[in-house]
C-alpha atoms as a PDB file:
ATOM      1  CA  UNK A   1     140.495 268.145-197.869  1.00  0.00           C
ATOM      2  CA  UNK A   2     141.381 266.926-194.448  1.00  0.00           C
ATOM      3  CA  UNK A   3     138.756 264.523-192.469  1.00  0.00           C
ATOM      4  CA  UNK A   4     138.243 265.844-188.911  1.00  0.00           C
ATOM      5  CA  UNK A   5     139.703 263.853-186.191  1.00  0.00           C
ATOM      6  CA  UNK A   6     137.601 261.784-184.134  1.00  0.00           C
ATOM      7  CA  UNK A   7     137.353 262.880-180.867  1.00  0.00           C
ATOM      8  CA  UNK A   8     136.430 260.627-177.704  1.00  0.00           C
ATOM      9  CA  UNK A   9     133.227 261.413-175.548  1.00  0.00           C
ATOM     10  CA  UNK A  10     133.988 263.474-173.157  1.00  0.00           C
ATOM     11  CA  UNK A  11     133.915 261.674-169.156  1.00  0.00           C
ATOM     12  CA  UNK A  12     131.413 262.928-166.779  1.00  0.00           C
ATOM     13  CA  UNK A  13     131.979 262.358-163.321  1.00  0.00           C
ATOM     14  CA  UNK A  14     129.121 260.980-160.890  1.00  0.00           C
ATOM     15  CA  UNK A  15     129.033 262.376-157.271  1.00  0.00           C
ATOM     16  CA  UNK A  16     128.898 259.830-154.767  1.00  0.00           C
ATOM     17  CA  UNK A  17     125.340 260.532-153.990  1.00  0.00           C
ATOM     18  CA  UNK A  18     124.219 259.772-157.867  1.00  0.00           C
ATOM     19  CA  UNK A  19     126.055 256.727-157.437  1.00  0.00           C
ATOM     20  CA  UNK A  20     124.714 255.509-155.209  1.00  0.00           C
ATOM     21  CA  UNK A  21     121.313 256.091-156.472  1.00  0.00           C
ATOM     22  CA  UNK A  22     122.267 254.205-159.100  1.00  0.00           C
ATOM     23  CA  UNK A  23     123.660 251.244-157.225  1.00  0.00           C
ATOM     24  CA  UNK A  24     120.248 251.176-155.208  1.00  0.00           C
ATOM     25  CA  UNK A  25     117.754 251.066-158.075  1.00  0.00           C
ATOM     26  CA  UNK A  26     120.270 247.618-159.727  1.00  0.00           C
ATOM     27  CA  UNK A  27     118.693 244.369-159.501  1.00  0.00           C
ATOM     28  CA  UNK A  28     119.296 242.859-155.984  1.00  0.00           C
ATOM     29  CA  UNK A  29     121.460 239.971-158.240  1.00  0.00           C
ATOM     30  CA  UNK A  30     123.324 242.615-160.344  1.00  0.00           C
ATOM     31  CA  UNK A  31     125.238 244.617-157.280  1.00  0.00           C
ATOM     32  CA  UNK A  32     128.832 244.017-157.554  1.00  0.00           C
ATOM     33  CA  UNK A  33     130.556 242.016-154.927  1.00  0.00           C
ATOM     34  CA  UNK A  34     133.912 243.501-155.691  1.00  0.00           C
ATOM     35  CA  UNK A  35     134.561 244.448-151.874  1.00  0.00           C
ATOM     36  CA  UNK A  36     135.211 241.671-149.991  1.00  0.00           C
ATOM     37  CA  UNK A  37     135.800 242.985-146.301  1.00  0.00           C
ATOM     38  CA  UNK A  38     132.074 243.556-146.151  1.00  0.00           C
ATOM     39  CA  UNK A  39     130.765 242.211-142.884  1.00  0.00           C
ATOM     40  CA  UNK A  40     127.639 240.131-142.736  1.00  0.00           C
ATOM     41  CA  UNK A  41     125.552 240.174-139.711  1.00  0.00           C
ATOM     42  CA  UNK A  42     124.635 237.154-138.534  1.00  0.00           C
ATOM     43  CA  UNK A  43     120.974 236.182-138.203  1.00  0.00           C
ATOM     44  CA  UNK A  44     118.717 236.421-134.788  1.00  0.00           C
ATOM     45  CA  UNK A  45     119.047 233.961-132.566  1.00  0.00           C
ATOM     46  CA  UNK A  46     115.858 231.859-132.078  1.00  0.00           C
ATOM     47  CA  UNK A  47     113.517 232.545-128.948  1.00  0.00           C
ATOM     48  CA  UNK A  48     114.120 229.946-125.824  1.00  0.00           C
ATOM     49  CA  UNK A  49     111.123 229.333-123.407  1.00  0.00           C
ATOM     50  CA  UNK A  50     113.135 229.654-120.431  1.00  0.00           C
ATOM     51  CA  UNK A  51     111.677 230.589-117.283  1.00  0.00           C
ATOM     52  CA  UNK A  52     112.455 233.861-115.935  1.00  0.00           C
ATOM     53  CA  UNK A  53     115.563 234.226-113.454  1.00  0.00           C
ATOM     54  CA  UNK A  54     113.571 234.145-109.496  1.00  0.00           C
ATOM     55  CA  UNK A  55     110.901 231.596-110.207  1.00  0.00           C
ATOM     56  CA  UNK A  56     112.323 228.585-107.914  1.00  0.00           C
ATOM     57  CA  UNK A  57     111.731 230.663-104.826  1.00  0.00           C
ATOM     58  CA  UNK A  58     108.000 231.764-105.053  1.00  0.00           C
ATOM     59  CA  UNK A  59     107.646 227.609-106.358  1.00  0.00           C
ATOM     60  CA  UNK A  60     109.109 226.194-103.510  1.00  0.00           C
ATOM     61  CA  UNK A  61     107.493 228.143-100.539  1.00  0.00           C
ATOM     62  CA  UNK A  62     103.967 227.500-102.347  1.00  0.00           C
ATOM     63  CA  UNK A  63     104.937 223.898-102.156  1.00  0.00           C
ATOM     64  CA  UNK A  64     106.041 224.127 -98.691  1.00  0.00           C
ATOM     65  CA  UNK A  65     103.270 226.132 -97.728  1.00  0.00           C
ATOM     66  CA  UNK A  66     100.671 223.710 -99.508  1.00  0.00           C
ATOM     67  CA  UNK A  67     102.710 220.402 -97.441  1.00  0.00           C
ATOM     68  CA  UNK A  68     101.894 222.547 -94.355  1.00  0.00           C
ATOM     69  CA  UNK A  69      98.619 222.895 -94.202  1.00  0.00           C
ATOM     70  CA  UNK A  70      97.947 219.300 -95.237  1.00  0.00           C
ATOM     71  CA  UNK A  71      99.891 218.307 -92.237  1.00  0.00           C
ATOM     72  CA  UNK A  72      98.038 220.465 -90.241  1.00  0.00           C
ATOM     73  CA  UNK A  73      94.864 219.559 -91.440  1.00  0.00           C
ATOM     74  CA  UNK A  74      95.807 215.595 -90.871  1.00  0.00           C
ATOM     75  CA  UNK A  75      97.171 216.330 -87.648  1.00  0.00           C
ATOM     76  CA  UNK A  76      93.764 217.999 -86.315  1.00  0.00           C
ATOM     77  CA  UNK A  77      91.827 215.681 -87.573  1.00  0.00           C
ATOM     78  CA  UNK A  78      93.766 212.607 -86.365  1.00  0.00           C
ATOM     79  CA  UNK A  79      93.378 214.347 -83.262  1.00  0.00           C
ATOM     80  CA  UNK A  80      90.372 214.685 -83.042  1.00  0.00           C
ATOM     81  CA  UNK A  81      89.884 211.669 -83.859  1.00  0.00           C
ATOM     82  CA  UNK A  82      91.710 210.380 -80.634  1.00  0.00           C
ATOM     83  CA  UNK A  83      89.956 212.723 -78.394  1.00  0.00           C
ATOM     84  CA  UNK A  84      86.461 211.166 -80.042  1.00  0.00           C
ATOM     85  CA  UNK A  85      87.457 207.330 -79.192  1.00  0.00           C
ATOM     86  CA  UNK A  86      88.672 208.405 -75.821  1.00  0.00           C
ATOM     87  CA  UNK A  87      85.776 209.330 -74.694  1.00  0.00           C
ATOM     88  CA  UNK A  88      83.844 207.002 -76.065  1.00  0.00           C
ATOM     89  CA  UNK A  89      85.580 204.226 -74.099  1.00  0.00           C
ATOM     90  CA  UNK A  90      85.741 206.312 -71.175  1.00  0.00           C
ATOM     91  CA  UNK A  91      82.015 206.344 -71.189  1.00  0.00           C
ATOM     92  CA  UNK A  92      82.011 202.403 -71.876  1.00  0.00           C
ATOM     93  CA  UNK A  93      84.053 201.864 -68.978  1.00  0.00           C
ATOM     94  CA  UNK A  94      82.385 203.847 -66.513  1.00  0.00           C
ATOM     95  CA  UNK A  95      79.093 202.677 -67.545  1.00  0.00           C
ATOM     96  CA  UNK A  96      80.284 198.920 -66.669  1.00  0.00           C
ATOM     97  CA  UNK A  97      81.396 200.554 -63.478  1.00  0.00           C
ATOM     98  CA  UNK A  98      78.062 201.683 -63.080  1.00  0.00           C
ATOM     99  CA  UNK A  99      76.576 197.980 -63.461  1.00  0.00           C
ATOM    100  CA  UNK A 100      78.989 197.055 -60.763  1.00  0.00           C
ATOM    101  CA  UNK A 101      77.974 199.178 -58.472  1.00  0.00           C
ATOM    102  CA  UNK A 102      74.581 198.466 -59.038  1.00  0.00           C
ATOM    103  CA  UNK A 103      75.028 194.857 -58.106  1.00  0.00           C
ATOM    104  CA  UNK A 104      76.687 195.126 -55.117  1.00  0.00           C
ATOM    105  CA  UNK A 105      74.042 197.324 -53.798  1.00  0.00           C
ATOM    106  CA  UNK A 106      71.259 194.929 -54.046  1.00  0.00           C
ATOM    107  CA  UNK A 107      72.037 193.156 -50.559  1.00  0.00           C
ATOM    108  CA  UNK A 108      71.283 196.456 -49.298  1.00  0.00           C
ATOM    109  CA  UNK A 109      67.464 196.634 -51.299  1.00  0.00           C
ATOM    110  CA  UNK A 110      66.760 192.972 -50.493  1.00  0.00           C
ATOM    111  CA  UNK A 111      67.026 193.753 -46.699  1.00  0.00           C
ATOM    112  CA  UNK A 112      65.262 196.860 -47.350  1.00  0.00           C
ATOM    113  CA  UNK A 113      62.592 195.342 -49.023  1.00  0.00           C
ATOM    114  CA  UNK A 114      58.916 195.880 -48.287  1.00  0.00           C
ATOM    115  CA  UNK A 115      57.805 192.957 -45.228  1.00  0.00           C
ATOM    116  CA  UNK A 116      54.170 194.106 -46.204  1.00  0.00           C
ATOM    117  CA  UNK A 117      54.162 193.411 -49.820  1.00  0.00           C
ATOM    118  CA  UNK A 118      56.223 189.935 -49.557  1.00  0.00           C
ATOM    119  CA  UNK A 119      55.290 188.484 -53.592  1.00  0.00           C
ATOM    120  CA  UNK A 120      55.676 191.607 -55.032  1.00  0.00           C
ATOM    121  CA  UNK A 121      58.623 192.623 -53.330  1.00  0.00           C
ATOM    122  CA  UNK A 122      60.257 189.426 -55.025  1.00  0.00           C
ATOM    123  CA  UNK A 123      59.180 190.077 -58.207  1.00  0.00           C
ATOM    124  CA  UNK A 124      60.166 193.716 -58.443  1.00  0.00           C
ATOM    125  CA  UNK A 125      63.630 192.575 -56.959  1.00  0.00           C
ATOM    126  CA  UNK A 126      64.511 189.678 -59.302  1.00  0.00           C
ATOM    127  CA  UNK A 127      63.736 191.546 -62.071  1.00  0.00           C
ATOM    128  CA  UNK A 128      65.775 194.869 -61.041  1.00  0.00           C
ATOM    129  CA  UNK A 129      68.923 191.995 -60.397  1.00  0.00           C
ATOM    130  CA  UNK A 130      68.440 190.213 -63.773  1.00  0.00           C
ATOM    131  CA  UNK A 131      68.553 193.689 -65.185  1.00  0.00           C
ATOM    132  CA  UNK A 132      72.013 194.724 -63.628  1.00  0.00           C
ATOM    133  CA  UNK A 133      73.578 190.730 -64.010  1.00  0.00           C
ATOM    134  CA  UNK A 134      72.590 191.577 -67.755  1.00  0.00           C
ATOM    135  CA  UNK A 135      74.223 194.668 -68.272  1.00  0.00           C
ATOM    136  CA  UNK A 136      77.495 192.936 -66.425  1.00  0.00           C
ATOM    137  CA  UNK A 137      77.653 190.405 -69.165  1.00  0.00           C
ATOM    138  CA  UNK A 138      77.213 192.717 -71.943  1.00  0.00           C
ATOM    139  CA  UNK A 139      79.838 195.131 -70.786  1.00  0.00           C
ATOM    140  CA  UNK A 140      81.970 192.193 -69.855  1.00  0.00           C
ATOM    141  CA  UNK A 141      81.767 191.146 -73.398  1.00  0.00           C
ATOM    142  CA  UNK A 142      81.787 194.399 -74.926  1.00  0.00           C
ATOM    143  CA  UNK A 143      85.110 195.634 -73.055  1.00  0.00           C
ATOM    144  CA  UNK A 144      86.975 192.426 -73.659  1.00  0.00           C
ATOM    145  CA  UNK A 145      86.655 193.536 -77.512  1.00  0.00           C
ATOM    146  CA  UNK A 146      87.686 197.147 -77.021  1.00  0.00           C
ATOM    147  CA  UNK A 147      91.057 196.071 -75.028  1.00  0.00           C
ATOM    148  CA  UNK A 148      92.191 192.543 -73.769  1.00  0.00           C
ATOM    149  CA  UNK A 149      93.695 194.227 -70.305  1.00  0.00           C
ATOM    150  CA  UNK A 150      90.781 196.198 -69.412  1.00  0.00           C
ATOM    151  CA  UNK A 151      88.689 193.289 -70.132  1.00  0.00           C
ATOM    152  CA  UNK A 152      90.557 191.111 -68.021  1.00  0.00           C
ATOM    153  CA  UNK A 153      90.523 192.951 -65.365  1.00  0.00           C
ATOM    154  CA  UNK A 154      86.496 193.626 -65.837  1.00  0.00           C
ATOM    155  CA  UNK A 155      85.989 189.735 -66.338  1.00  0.00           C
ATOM    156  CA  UNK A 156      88.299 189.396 -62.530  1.00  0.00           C
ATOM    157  CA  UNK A 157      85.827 192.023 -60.873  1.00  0.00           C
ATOM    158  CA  UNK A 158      82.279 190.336 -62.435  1.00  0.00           C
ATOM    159  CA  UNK A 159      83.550 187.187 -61.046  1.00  0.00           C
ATOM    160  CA  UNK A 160      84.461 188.335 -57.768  1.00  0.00           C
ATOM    161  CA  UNK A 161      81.340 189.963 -57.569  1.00  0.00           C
ATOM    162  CA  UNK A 162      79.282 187.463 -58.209  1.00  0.00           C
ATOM    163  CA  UNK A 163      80.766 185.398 -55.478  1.00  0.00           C
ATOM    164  CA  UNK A 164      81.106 187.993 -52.596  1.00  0.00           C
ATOM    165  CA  UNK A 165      77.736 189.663 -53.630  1.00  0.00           C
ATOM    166  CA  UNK A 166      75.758 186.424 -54.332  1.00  0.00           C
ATOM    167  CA  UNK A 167      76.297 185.501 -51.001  1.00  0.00           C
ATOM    168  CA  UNK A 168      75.201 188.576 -49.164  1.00  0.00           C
ATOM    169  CA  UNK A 169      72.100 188.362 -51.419  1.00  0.00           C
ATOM    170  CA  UNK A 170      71.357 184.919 -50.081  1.00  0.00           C
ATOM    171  CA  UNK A 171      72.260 186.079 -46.449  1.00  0.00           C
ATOM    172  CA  UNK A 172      69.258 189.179 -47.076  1.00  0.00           C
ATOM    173  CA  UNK A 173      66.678 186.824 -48.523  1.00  0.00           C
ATOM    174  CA  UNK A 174      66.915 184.633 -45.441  1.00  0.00           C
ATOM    175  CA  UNK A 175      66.716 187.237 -43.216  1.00  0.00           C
ATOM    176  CA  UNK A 176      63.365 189.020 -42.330  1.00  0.00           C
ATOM    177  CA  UNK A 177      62.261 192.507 -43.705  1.00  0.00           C
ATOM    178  CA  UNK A 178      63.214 195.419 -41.953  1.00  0.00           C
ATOM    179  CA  UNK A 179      60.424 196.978 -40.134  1.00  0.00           C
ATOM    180  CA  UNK A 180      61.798 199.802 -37.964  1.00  0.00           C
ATOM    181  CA  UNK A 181      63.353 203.037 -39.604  1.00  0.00           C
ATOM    182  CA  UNK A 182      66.699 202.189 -36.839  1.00  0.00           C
ATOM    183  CA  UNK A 183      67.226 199.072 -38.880  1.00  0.00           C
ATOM    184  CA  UNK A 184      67.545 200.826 -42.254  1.00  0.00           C
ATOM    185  CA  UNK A 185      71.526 201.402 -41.238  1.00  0.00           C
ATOM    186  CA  UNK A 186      73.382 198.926 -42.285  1.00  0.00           C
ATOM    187  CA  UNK A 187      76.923 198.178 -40.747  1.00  0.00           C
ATOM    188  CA  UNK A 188      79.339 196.799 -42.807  1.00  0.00           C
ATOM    189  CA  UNK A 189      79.782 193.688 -39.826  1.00  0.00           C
ATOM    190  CA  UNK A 190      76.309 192.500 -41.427  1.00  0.00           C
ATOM    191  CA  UNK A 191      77.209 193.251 -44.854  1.00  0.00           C
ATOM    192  CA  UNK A 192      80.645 193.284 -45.747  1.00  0.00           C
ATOM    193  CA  UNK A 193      82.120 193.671 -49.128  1.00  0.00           C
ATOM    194  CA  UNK A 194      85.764 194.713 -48.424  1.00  0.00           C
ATOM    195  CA  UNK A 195      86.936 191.820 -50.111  1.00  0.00           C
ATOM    196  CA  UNK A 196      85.828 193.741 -53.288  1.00  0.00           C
ATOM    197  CA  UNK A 197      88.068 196.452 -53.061  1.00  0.00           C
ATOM    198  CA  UNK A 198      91.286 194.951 -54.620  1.00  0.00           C
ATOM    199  CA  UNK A 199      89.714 193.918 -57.874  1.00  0.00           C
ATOM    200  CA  UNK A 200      87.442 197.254 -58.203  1.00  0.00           C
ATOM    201  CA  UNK A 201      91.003 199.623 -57.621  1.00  0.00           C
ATOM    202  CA  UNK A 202      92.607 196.668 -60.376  1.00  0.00           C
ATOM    203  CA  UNK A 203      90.313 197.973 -62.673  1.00  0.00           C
ATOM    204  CA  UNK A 204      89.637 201.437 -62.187  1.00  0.00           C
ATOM    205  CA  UNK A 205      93.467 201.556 -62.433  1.00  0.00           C
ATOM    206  CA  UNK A 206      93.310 199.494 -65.346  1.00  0.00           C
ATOM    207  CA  UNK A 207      91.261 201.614 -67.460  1.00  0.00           C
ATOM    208  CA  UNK A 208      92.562 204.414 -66.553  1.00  0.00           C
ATOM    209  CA  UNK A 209      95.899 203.397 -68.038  1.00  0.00           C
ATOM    210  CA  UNK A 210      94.474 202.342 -71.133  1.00  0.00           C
ATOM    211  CA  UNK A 211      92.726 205.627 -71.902  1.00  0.00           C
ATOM    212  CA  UNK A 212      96.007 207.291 -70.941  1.00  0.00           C
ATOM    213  CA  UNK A 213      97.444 205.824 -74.000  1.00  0.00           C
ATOM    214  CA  UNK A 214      95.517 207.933 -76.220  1.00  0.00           C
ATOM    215  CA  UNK A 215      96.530 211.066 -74.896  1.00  0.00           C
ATOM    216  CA  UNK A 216      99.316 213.080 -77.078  1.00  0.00           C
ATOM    217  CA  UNK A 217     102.272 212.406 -76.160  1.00  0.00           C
ATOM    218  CA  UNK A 218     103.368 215.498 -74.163  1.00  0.00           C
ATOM    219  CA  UNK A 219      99.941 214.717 -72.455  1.00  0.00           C
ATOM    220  CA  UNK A 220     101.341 211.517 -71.429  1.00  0.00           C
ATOM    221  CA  UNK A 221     104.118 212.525 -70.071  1.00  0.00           C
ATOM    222  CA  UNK A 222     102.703 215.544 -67.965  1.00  0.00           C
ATOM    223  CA  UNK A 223     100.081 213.109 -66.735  1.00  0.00           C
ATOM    224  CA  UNK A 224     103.078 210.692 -65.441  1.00  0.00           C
ATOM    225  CA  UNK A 225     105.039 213.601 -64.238  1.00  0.00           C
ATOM    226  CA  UNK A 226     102.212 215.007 -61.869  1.00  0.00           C
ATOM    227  CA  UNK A 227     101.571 211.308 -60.374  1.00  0.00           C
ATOM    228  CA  UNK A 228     105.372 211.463 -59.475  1.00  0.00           C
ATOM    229  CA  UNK A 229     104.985 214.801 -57.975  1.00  0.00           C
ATOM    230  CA  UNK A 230     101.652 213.835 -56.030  1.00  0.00           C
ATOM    231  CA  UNK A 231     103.179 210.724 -54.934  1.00  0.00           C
ATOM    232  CA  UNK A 232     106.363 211.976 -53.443  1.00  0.00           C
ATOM    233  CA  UNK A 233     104.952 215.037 -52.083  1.00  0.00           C
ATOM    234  CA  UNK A 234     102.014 213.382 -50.560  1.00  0.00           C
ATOM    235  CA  UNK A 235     102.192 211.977 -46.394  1.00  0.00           C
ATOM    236  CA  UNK A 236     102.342 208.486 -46.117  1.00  0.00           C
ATOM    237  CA  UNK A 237      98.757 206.766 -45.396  1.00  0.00           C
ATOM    238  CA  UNK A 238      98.011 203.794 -43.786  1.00  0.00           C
ATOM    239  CA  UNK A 239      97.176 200.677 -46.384  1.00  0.00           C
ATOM    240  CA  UNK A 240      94.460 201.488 -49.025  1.00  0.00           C
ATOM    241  CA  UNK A 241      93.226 197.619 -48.443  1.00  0.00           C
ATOM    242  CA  UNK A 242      91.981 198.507 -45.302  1.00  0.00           C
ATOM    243  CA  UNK A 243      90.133 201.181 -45.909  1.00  0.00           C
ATOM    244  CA  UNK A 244      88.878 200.454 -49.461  1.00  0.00           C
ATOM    245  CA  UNK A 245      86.912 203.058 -51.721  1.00  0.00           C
ATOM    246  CA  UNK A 246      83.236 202.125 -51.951  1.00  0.00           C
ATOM    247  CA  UNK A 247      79.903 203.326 -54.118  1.00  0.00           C
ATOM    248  CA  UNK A 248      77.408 204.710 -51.473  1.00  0.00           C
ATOM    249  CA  UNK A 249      75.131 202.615 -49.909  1.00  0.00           C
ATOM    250  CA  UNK A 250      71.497 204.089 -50.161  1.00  0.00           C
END
């Protein structure tokens, strides 16, 4: 009796779809790494915070922009501020004009004076003059600390005035009141103040200069260029000294 003869299993073939199935549900450890041309991708890069491409443009003209309009602002302002002190001084220096004038009118009220009310005449007139010599040394004072120049040439006029003026004041108080409405004209043979006129055009033309240095700049230079033009285009006169300019006598 003859044993049967072993025969091997027989070999079933997988499709490549069951295979890999069964590669899939290995352990991730257990799948073979027989094939070594497998590629392995490489891992994200990491996220940058860089800006986006176009920012330095909208950046800059806010920043130019912004510079602008400060500048504009500091520029009105500092303007303004000019125009303000200006006219300030302009209304300081007329004002001690003003007290000039004043003064060298009162010859003219002390022969005018009341004859029928002698005393009081005197007082009402000495106090009216202390009033005006007053105001001449405050502005005196008060312009010589605003500018050195203009003060100079307000200091030159006071003084002058005081002289010229003083004495036509002492010439009226010796004389009699006027009593007869011809007499109220007075010629400048009895009172004569000519010898004021250099000193008062000093300082008008002083201050007028000064304030001129406040003006903008292109408003300095139109200012000069119209005095040129007025000059040369204006007829020759005779001299100013001899005809000089002079407040109104009441």
């Amino acid at each position: 009796m003859t044993s049967p003869t072993p025969t091997s299993p027989p070999i079933l073939e997988q499709s490549p779809t069951a295979a890999a199935s069964a590669s899939a549900s290995l352990p991730l450890g257990s799948v073979a790494t027989s094939s070594t041309a497998a590629t392995v991708n490489p891992p994200p890069a990491a996220a940058t915070n860089a800006p986006p491409p176009g920012w330095l443009g909208p950046v800059l003209a806010a920043l130019v922009s912004a510079a602008v309009a400060l500048w504009l602002a500091a520029a009105t302002a500092r303007r303004k501020s000019r125009e303000d002190e200006r006219s300030r001084q302009r209304d300081l220096f007329t004002a001690a004009f003003q007290a000039y004038a004043d003064y060298r009118e009162m010859p003219y009220a002390i022969r005018r004076r009341r004859h029928d009310e002698a005393a009081a005449e005197r007082v009402r007139l000495s106090e009216i003059l202390r009033e005006i010599q007053g105001r001449l040394t405050y502005y005196e004072t008060w312009i010589a600390a605003e500018s050195a120049t203009v003060g100079n040439a307000y200091t030159a006029l006071v003084l002058q005035t005081r002289t010229v003026v003083g004495g036509a004041m002492r010439e009226a108080w010796n004389t009699p009141a006027i009593t007869e409405d011809s007499a109220m004209n007075i010629p400048s043979t009895v009172v004569d103040l000519s010898s004021l006129a250099e000193v008062q055009r000093a300082y008008v033309t002083t201050f007028h200069a000064h304030l001129e240095t406040l003006l903008p700049l292109w408003k300095q230079l139109g200012t000069r260029l119209v005095s040129k033009v007025r000059q040369t285009s204006s007829p020759p006169t005779s001299d100013p000294a001899s005809n000089p300019p002079r407040p109104p006598s009441s």
